[in-house]
Structure formats: C-alpha cells, structure tokens
C-alpha atoms as a PDB file:
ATOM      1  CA  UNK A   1     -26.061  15.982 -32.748  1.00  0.00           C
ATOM      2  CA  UNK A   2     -26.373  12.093 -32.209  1.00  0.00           C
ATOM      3  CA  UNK A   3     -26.113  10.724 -29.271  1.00  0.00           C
ATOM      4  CA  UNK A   4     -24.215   7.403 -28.626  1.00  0.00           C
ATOM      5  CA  UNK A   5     -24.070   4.689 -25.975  1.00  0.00           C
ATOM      6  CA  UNK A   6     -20.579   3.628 -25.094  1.00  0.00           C
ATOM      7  CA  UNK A   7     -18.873   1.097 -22.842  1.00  0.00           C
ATOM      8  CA  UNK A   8     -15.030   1.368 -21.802  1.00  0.00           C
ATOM      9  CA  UNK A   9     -13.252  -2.236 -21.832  1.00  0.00           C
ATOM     10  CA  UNK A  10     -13.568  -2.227 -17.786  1.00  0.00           C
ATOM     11  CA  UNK A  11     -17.589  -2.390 -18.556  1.00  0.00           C
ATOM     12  CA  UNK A  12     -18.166   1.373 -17.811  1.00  0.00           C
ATOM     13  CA  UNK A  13     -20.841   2.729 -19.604  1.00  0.00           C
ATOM     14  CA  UNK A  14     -21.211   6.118 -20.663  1.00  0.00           C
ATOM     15  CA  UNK A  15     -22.725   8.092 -23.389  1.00  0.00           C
ATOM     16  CA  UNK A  16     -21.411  10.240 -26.252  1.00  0.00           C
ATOM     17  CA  UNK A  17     -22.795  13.113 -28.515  1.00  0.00           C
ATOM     18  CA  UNK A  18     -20.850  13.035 -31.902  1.00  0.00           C
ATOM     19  CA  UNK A  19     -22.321  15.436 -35.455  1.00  0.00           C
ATOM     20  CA  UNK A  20     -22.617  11.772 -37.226  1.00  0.00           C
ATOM     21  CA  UNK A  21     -21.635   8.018 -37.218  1.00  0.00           C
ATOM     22  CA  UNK A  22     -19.121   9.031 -38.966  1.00  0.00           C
ATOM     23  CA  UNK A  23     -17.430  11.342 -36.505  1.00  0.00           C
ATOM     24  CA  UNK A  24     -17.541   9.019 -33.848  1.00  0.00           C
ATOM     25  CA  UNK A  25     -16.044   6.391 -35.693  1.00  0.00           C
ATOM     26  CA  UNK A  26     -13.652   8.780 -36.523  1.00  0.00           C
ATOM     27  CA  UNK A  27     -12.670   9.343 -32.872  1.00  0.00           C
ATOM     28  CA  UNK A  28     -12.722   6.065 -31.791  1.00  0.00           C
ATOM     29  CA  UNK A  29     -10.350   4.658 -34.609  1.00  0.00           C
ATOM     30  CA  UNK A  30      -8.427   8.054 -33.226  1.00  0.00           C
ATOM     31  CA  UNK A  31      -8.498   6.947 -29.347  1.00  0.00           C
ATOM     32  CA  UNK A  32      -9.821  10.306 -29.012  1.00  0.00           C
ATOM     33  CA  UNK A  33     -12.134   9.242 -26.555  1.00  0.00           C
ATOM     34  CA  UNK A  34     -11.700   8.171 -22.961  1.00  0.00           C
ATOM     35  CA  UNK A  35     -13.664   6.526 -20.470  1.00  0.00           C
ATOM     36  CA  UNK A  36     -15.014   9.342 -17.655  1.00  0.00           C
ATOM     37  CA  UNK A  37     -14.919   6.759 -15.183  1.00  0.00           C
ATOM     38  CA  UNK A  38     -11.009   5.265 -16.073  1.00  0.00           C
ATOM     39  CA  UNK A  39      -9.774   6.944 -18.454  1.00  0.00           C
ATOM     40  CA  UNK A  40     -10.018   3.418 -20.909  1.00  0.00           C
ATOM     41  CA  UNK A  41      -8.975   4.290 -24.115  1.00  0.00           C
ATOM     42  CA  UNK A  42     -10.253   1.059 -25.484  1.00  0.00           C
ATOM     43  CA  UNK A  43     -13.943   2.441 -26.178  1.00  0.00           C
ATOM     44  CA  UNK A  44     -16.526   0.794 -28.462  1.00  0.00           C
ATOM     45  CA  UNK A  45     -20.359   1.317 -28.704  1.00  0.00           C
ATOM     46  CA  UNK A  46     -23.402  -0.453 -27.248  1.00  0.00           C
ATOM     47  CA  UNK A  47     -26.860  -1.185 -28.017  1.00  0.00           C
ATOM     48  CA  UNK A  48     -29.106   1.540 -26.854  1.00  0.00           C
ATOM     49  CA  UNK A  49     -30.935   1.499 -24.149  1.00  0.00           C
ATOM     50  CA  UNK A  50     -33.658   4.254 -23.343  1.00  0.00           C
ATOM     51  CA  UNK A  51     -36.285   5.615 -20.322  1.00  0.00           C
ATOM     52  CA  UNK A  52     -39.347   6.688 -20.478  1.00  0.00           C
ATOM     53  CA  UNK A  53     -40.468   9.383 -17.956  1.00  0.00           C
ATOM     54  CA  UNK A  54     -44.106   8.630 -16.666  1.00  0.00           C
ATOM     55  CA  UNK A  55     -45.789  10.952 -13.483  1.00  0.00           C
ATOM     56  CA  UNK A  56     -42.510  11.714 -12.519  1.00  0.00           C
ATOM     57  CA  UNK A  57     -40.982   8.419 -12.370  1.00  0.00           C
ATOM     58  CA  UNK A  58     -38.121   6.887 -14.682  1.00  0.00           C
ATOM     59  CA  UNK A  59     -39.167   3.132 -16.251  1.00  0.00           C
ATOM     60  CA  UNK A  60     -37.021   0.854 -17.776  1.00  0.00           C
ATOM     61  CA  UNK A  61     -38.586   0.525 -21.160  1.00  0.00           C
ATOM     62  CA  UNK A  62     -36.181  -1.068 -23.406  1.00  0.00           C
ATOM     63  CA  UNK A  63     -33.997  -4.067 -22.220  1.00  0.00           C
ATOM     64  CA  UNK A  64     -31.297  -3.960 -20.000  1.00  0.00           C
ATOM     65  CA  UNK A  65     -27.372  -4.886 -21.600  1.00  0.00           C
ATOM     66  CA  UNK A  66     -26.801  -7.880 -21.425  1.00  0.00           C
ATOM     67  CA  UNK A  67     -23.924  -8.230 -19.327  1.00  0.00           C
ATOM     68  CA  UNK A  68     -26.083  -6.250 -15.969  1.00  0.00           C
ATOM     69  CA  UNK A  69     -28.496  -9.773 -16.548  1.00  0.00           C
ATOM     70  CA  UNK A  70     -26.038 -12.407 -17.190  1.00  0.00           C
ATOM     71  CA  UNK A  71     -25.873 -14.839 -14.400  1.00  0.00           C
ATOM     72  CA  UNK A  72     -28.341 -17.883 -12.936  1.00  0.00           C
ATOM     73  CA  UNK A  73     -29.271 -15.922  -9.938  1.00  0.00           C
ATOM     74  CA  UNK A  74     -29.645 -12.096 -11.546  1.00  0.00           C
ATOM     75  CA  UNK A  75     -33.001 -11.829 -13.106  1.00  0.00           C
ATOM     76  CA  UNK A  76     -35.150  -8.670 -14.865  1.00  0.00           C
ATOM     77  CA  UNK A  77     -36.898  -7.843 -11.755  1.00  0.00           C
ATOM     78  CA  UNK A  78     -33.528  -7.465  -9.300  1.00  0.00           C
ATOM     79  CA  UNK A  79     -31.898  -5.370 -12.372  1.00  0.00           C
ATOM     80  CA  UNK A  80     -34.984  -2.916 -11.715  1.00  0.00           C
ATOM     81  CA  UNK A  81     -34.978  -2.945  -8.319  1.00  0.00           C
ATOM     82  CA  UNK A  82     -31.217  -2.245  -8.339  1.00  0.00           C
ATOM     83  CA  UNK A  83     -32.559   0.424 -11.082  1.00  0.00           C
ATOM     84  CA  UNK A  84     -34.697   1.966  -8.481  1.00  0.00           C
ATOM     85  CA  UNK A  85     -32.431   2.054  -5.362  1.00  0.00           C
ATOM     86  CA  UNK A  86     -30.151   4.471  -7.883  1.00  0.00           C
ATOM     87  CA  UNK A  87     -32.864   6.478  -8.497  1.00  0.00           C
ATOM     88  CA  UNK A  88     -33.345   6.728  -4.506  1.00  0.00           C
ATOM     89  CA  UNK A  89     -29.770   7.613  -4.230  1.00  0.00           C
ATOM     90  CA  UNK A  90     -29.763  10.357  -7.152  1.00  0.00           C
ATOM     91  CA  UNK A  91     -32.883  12.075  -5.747  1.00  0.00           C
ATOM     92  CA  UNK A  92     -31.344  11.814  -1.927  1.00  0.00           C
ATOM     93  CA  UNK A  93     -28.120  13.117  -3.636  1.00  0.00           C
ATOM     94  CA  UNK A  94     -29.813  15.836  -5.451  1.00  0.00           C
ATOM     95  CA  UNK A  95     -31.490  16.889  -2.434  1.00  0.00           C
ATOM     96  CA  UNK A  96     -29.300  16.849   0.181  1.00  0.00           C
ATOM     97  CA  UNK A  97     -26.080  18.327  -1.638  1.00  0.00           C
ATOM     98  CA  UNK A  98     -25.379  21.666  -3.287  1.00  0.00           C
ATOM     99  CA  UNK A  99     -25.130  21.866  -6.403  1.00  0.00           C
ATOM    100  CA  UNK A 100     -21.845  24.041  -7.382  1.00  0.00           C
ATOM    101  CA  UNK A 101     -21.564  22.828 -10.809  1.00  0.00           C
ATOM    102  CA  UNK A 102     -18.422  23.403 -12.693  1.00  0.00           C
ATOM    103  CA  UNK A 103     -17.148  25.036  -9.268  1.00  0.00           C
ATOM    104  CA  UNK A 104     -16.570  21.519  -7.535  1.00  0.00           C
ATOM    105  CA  UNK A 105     -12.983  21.788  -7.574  1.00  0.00           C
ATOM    106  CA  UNK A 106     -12.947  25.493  -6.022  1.00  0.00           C
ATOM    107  CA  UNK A 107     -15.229  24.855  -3.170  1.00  0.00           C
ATOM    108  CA  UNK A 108     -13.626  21.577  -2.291  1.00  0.00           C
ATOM    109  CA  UNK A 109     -10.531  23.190  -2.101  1.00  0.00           C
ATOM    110  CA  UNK A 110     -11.880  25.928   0.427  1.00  0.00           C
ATOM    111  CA  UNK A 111     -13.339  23.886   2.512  1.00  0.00           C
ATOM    112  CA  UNK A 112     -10.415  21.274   2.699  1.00  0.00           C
ATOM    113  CA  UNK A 113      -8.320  24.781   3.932  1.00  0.00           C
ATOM    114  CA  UNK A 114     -10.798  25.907   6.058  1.00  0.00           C
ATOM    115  CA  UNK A 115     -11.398  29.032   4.073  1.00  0.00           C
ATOM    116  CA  UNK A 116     -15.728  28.075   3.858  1.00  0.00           C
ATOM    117  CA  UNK A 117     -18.198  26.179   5.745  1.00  0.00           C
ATOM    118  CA  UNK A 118     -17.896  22.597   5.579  1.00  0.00           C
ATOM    119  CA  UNK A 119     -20.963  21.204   3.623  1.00  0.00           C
ATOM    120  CA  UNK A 120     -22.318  18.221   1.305  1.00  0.00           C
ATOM    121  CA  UNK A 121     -21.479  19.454  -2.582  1.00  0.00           C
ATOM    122  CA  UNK A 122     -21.704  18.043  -5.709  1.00  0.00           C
ATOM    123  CA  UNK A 123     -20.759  19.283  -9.101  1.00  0.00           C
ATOM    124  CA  UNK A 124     -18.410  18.184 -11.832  1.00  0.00           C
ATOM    125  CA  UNK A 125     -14.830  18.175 -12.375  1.00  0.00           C
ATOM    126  CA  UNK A 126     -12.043  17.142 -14.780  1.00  0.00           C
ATOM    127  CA  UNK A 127      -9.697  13.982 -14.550  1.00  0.00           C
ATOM    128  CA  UNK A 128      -6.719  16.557 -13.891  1.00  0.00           C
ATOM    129  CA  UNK A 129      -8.603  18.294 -11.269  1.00  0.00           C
ATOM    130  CA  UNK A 130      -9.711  14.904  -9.679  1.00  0.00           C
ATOM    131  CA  UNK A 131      -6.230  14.129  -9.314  1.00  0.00           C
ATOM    132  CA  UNK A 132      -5.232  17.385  -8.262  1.00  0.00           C
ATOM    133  CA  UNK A 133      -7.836  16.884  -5.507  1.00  0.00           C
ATOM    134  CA  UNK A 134      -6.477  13.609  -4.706  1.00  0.00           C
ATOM    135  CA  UNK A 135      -2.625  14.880  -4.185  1.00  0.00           C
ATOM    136  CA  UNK A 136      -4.373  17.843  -1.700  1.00  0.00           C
ATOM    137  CA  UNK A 137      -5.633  14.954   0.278  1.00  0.00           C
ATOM    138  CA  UNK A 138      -9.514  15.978  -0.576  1.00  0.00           C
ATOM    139  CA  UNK A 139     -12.018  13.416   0.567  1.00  0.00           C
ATOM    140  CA  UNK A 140     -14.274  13.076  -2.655  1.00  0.00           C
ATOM    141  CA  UNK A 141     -16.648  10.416  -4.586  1.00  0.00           C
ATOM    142  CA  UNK A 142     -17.325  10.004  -8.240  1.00  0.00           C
ATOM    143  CA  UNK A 143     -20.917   8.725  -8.201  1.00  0.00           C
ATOM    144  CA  UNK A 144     -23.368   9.108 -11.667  1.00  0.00           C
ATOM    145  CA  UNK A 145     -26.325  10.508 -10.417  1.00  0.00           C
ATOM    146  CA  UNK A 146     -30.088  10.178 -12.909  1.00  0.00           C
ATOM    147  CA  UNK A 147     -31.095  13.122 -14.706  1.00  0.00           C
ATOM    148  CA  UNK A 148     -34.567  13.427 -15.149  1.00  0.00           C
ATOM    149  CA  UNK A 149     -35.452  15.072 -18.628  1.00  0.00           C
ATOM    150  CA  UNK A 150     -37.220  17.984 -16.327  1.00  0.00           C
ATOM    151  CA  UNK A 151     -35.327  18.586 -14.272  1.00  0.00           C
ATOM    152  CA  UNK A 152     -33.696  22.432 -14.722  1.00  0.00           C
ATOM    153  CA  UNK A 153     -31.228  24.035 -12.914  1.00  0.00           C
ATOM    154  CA  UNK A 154     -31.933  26.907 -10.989  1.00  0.00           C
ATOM    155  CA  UNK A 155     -28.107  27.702  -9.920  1.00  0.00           C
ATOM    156  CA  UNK A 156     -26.079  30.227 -12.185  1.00  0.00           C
ATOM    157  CA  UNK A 157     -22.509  29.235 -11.673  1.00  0.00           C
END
C-alpha cells in the first residue's frame, strides 16, 4: 500500500492509501473519493509532507504546503508554533476523552437519551452517521487529532 497526500478544493487536507499510482488515479478520474472533512469531490494530490518522531516529540522536518505560509505576515516559525499548539490540543484530547472508537455514534446516542453517564468521548464516525447525529440534535465536533507512530491502543471495541 502507498500512501498519498490529498487536498479537497476547499483546502482540506487529508491522506489516502491506494495499491499503486495507478489506482488512485483511477479513483480520482472516478470521483470515487471524497473529502472526510466536506465531502469535496473535486480531490487532487499534494506534495508530501512528513514528521519525524524524536524523544517523544513530533518535528516538522520537511516544508510546510505552501498555501499554510503564503502571506507577508505568516512566517516558518508561527506555522510551527501553530504546529505545536495542535499537538497540545491532540495530547489534551487524547487524555481527557474516552476513546470509544468505531462506537462514537452509539454512545453519543445514549448519552443524548439519557440512557449512560454523560462524559467527554471521542471516536470516529461516518458522514451518514454525522448527519444522523446532527438531525437527533447531538452536540458533536469533528476535530483531527496527531497520531504519534507509538502510540497503540489499548481499548478493544
């Protein structure tokens, strides 16, 4: 598997894991793919961008795109200190919410009803049952949270 980086016309980026070029040129001439933030079907791919992990802590090794720098008063250094405030937020995120994986939907739903404990989650969830959520009047956030390359789950879901 290859693994691509991708960026939705609305300037989402996101990455993809396709068997070849080939295949994922396939899908895209296909619309096959959609944006996990939008659901853009206008998708195209980016120059790659890549972290090294180093004591623990994620670095920006490689430059950032192009369009996070553009601008007279946006700079290298503020791009990494933005970098490192997400980091912040993924770890406080990581810490401070269960983790109910694939589940999301189910345990938002029972504690919207009252049928379990209200408490921070965080998991995953498909576009149908975002909307789904959204039509139940479910409070929720889509936010990408950093995955370091050590990091293992410990929950079985």
């Amino acid at each position: 598997m290859l693994i691509y980086d991708l960026v939705c016309s609305q300037g989402h980026h996101f990455e993809g894991w396709f068997k070849d070029l080939r295949d994922l040129d396939d899908q895209l001439k296909k619309k096959r793919l959609t944006c996990p933030v939008c659901g853009d079907e206008s998708i195209s791919r980016r120059p790659s961008t890549f972290g090294l992990v180093k004591n623990g802590t994620a670095e920006v090794s490689a430059p950032l795109p192009a369009q996070v720098l553009a601008g007279p008063s946006f700079n290298r250094e503020q791009a990494r200190e933005l970098f490192q405030q997400w980091e912040a937020l993924s770890r406080k995120l990581e810490k401070d919410f269960d983790d109910v994986g694939v589940k999301f939907t189910e345990e938002a739903l029972k504690m919207h009803y009252g049928a379990a404990a209200r408490r921070n989650i965080r998991g995953v969830s498909t576009e149908a049952q975002e909307g789904m959520l959204k039509k139940e009047g479910v409070d929720f956030y889509k936010f990408p949270i950093l995955i370091r390359k050590n990091q293992t789950s410990t929950k079985k879901n």
